[in-house]
Protein backbone atom coordinates (compact mmCIF):
# COMPACT_ATOMS: atom_id res chain seq x y z
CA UNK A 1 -5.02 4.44 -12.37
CA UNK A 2 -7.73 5.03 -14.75
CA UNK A 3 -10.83 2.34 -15.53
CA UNK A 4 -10.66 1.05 -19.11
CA UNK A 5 -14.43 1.19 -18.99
CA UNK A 6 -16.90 2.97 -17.20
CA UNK A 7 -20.04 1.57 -15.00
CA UNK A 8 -23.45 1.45 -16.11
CA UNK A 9 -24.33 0.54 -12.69
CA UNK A 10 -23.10 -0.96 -9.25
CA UNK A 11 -22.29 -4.49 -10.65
CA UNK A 12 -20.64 -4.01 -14.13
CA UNK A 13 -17.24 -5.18 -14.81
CA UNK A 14 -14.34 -3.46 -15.53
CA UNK A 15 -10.73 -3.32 -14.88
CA UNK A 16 -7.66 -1.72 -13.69
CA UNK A 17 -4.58 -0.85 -16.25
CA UNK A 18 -1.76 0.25 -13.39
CA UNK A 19 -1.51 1.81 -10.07
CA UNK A 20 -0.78 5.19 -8.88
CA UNK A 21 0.47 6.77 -5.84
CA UNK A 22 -2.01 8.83 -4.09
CA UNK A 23 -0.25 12.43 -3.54
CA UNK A 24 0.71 13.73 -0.30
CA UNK A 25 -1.25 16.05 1.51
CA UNK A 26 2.21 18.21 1.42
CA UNK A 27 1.86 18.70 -2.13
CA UNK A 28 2.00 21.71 -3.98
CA UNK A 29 -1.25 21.14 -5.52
CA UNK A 30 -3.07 20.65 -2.20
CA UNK A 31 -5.37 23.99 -1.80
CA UNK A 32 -5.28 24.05 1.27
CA UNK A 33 -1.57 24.47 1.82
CA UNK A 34 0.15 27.47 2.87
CA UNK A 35 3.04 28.57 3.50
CA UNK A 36 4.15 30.45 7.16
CA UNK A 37 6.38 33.74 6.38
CA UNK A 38 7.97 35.15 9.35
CA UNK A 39 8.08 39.20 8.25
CA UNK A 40 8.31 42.61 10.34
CA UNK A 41 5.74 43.84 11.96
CA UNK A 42 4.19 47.29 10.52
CA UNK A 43 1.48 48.08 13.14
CA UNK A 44 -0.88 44.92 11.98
CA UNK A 45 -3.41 43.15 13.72
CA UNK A 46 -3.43 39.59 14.10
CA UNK A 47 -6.23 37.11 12.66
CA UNK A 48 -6.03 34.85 15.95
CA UNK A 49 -6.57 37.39 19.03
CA UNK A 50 -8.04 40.54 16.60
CA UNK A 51 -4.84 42.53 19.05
CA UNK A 52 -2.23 44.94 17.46
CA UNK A 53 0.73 43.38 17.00
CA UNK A 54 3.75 45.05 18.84
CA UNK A 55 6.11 42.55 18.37
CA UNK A 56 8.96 43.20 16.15
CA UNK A 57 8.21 40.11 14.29
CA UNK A 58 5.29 38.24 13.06
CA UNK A 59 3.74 35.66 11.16
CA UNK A 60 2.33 35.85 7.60
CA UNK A 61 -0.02 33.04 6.05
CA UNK A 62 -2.76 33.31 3.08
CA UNK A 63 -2.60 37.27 3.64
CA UNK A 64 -2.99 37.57 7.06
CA UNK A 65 -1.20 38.50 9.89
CA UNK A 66 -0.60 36.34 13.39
CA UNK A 67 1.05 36.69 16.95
CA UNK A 68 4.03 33.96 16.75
CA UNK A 69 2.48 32.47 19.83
CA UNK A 70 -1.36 32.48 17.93
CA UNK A 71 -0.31 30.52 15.15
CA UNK A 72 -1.56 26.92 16.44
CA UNK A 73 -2.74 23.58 15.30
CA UNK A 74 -6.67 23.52 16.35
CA UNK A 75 -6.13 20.24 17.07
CA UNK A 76 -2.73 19.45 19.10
CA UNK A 77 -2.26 22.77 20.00
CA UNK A 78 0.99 22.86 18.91
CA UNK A 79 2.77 26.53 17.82
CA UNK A 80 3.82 26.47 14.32
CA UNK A 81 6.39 29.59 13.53
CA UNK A 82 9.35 27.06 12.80
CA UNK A 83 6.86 25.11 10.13
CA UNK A 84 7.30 26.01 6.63
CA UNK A 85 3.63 25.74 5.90
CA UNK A 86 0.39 25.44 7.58
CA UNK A 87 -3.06 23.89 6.36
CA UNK A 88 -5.99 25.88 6.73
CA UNK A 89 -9.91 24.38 6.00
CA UNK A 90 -12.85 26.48 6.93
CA UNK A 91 -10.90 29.09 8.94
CA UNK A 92 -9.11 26.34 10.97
CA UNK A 93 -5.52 26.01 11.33
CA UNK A 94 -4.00 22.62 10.96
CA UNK A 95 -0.56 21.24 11.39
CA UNK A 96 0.46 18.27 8.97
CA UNK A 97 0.27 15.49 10.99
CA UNK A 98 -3.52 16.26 11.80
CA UNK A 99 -4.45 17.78 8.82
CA UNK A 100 -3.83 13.88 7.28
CA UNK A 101 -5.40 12.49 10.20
CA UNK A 102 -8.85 14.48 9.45
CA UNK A 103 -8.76 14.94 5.96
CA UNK A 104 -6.29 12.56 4.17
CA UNK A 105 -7.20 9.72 1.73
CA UNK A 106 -8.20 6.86 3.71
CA UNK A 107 -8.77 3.31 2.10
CA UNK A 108 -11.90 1.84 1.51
CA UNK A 109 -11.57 -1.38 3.09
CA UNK A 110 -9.50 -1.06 6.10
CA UNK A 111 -10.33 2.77 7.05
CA UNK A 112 -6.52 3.82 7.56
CA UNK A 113 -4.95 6.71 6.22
CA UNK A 114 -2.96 5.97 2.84
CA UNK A 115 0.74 7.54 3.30
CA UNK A 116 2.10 9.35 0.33
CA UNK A 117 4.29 6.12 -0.24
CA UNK A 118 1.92 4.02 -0.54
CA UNK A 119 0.67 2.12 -3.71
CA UNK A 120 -2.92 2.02 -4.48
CA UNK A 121 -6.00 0.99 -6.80
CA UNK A 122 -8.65 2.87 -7.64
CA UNK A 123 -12.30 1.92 -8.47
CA UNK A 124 -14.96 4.83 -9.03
CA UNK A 125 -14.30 7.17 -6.04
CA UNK A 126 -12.41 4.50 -3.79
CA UNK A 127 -9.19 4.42 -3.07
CA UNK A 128 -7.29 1.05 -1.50
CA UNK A 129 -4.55 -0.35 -0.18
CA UNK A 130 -2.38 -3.07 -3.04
CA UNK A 131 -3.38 -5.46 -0.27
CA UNK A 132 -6.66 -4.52 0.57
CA UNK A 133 -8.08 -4.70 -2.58
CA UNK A 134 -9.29 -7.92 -3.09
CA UNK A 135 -12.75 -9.91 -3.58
CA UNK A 136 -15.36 -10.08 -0.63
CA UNK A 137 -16.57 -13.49 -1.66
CA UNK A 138 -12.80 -15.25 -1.67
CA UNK A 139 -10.61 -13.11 -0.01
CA UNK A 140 -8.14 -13.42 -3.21
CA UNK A 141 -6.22 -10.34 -3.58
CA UNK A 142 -6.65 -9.11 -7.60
CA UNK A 143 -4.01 -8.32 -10.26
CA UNK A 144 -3.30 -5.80 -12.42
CA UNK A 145 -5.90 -6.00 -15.58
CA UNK A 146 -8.02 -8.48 -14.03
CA UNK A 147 -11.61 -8.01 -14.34
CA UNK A 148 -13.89 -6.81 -10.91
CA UNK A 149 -16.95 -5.21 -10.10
CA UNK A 150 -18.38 -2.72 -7.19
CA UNK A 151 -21.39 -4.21 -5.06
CA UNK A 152 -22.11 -1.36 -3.31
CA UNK A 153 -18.82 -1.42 -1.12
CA UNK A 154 -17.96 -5.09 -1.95
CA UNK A 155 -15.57 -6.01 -4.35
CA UNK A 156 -15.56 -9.06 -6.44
CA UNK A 157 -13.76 -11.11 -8.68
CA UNK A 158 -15.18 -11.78 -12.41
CA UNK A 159 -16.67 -15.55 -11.23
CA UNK A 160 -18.05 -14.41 -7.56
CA UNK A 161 -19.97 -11.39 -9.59
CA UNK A 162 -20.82 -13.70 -12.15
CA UNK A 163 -22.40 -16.38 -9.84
CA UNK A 164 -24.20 -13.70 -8.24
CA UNK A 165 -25.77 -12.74 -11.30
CA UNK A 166 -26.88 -16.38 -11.85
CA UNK A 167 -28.04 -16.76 -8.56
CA UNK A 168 -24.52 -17.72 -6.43
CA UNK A 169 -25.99 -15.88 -3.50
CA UNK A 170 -28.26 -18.79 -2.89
CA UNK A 171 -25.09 -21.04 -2.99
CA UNK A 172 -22.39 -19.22 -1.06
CA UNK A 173 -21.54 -22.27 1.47
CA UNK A 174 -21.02 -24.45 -1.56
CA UNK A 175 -19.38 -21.74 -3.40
CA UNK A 176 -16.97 -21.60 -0.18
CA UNK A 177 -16.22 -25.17 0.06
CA UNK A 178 -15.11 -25.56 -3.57
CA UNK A 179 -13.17 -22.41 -3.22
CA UNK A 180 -11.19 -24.26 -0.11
CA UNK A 181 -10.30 -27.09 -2.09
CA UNK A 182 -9.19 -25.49 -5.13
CA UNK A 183 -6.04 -24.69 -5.22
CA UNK A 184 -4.31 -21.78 -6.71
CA UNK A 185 -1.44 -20.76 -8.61
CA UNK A 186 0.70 -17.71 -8.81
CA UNK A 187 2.70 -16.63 -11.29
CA UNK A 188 5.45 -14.27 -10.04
CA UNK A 189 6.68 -11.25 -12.59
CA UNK A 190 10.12 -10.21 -12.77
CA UNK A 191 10.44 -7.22 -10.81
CA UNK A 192 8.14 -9.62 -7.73
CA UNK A 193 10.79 -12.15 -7.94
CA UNK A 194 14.06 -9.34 -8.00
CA UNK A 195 12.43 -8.28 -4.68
CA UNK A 196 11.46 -11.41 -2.98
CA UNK A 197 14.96 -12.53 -3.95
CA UNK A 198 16.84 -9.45 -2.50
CA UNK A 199 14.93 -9.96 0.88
CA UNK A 200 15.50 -13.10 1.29
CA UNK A 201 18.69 -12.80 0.81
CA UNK A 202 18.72 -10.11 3.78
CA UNK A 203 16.04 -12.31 6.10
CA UNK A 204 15.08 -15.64 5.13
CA UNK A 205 12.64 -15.98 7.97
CA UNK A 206 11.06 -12.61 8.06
CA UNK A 207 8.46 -12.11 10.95
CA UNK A 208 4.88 -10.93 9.96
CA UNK A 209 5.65 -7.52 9.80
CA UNK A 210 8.30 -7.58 7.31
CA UNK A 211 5.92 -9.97 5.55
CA UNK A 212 3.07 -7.29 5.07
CA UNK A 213 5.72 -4.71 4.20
CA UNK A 214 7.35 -7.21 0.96
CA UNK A 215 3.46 -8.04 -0.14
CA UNK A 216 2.49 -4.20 -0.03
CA UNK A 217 5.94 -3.32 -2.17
CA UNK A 218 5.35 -6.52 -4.47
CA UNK A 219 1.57 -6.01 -4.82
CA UNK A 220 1.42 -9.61 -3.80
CA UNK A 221 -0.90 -11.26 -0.36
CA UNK A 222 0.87 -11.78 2.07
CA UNK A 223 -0.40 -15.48 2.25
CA UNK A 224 1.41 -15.61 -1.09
CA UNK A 225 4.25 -13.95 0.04
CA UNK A 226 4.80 -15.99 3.18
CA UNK A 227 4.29 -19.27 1.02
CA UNK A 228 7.32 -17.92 -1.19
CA UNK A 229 9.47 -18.10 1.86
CA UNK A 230 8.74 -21.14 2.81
CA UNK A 231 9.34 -22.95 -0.24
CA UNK A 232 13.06 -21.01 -0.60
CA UNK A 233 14.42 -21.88 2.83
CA UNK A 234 13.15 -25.73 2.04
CA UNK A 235 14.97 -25.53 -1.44
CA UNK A 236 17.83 -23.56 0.18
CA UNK A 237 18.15 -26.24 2.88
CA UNK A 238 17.54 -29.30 0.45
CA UNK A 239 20.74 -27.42 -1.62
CA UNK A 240 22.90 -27.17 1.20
CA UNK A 241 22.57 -30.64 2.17
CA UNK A 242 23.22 -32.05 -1.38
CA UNK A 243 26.19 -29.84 -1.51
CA UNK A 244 27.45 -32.18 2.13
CA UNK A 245 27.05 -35.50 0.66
CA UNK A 246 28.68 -34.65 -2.72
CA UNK A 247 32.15 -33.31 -1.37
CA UNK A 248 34.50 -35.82 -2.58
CA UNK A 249 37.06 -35.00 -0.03
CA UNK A 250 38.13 -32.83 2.85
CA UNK A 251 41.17 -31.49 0.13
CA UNK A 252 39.11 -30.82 -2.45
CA UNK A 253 37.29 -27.43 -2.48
CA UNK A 254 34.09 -27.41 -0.75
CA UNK A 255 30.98 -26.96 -2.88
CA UNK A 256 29.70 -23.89 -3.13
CA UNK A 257 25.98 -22.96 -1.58
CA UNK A 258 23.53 -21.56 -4.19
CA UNK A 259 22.03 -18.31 -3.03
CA UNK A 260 18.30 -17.84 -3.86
CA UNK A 261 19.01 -16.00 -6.79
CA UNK A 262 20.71 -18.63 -8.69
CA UNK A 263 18.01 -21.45 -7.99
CA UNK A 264 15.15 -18.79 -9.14
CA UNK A 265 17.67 -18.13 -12.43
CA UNK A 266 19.31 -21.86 -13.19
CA UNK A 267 18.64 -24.81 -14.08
CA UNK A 268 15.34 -25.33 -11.59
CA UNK A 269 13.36 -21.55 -12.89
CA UNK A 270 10.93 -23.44 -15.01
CA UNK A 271 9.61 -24.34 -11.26
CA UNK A 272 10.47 -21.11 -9.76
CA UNK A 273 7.72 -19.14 -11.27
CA UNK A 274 4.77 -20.19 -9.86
CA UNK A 275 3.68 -22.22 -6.67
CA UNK A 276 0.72 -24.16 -5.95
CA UNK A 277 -1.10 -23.75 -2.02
CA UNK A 278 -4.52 -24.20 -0.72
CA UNK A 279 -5.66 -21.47 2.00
């Protein structure tokens, strides 16, 4: 993700053009990745101990030789001759699992690691979570291309910065009561809806973890996500029990139960794309 333009100072505006994944500390770029050789000895010493290796067998990383048995994590202790690779920062040997613990991109508003999987935004040198980045002021997650500025480590929306620059910070509890009653709308893309769809159609009730995982892969909150739900199983139920009353008979066929695909594609879209909630 790159910033279309750059900041003059803490507060300026500017905006995001896509996301990125943040590479894995795995990587083949990652510098401090190395890979563990197992080779025959020929009368070396090891790096761990400083002893001669008499073993017939030993370990080979960055140019250096190593007792099978010396070749451990500094952290968890654990041996690593059947890893592939090590990670090694200022003499100390790391196995992957800590080495992303204690060095790995973390995000800037929650403090957990970001996996390799993970999709993120980017503003100056912080990195964060889809879901975590979002304005300070009104807790609204932002979208791709919107505009936002850096407070110091606050983020905010285009009309929170703006009212600070006019002097909002005098008028945050009325700024907070007009942001309760105003009520938003979001507009759904394509590929959001093709996901939301295929998930309900596996869960239609998903619990609050599966909720955070769907708003992390759509980009969307997971406010917006859960309201998204709700509204399909009401629309699903209203469906099925239209479909009841309108069977003419018990011989004729029985009318057939619209999955959510076909009321986000058919005649009802136009009101598919977007929903209306207060937080």
């Amino acid at each position: 993700m790159r910033i279309t333009h750059g900041y003059s100072s803490d507060s300026e505006l500017a905006s995001y053009e896509h996301d990125e994944f943040i590479p894995s500390p795995g990587s083949e770029e990652n510098p401090d990745k190395f890979l563990c050789t197992m080779m025959k000895s020929d009368g070396d010493l090891c790096h761990g101990c400083g002893d001669l290796i008499t073993e017939r067998f030993l370990l080979h990383v960055n140019g250096q030789a190593w007792h099978v048995g010396c070749l451990r994590c500094c952290i968890c202790q654990i041996g690593l001759e059947r890893q592939t690779s090590c990670f090694i920062r200022e003499d100390n040997i790391y196995c992957r699992n800590d080495y992303s613990r204690e060095f790995g991109t973390k995000c800037a508003k929650c403090y957990r690691t970001i996996q390799s999987t993970d999709w993120v935004r980017r503003a100056r040198e912080n990195v964060y979570h889809l879901a975590c980045f979002a304005c300070d002021s009104c807790k609204r997650q932002l979208s791709t291309g919107e505009e936002f500025a850096l407070q110091g480590d606050r983020v905010l929306c285009k009309s929170h910065y703006m009212e600070l620059l006019e002097g909002g910070s005098n008028k945050d509890s009325e700024c907070n009561q007009k942001s309760k009653a105003k009520r938003v709308r979001t507009t759904f893309t394509e590929d959001q809806l093709q996901v939301l769809q295929a998930n309900f159609q596996l869960d239609s009730n998903p619990d609050g973890q599966d909720l955070e995982r769907i708003a992390q892969i759509t980009g969307l909150s997971k406010r917006v996500t859960q309201v998204w739900f709700q509204n399909s199983r009401a629309r699903q139920k209203k469906q099925q029990q239209g479909g009841e009353h309108t069977s003419p008979s018990s011989n004729s066929s029985p009318s057939k139960t619209h999955s959510p695909q076909h009321w986000l594609n058919g005649s009802d879209s136009q009101h598919s794309d977007s929903y209306s909630f207060s937080d």
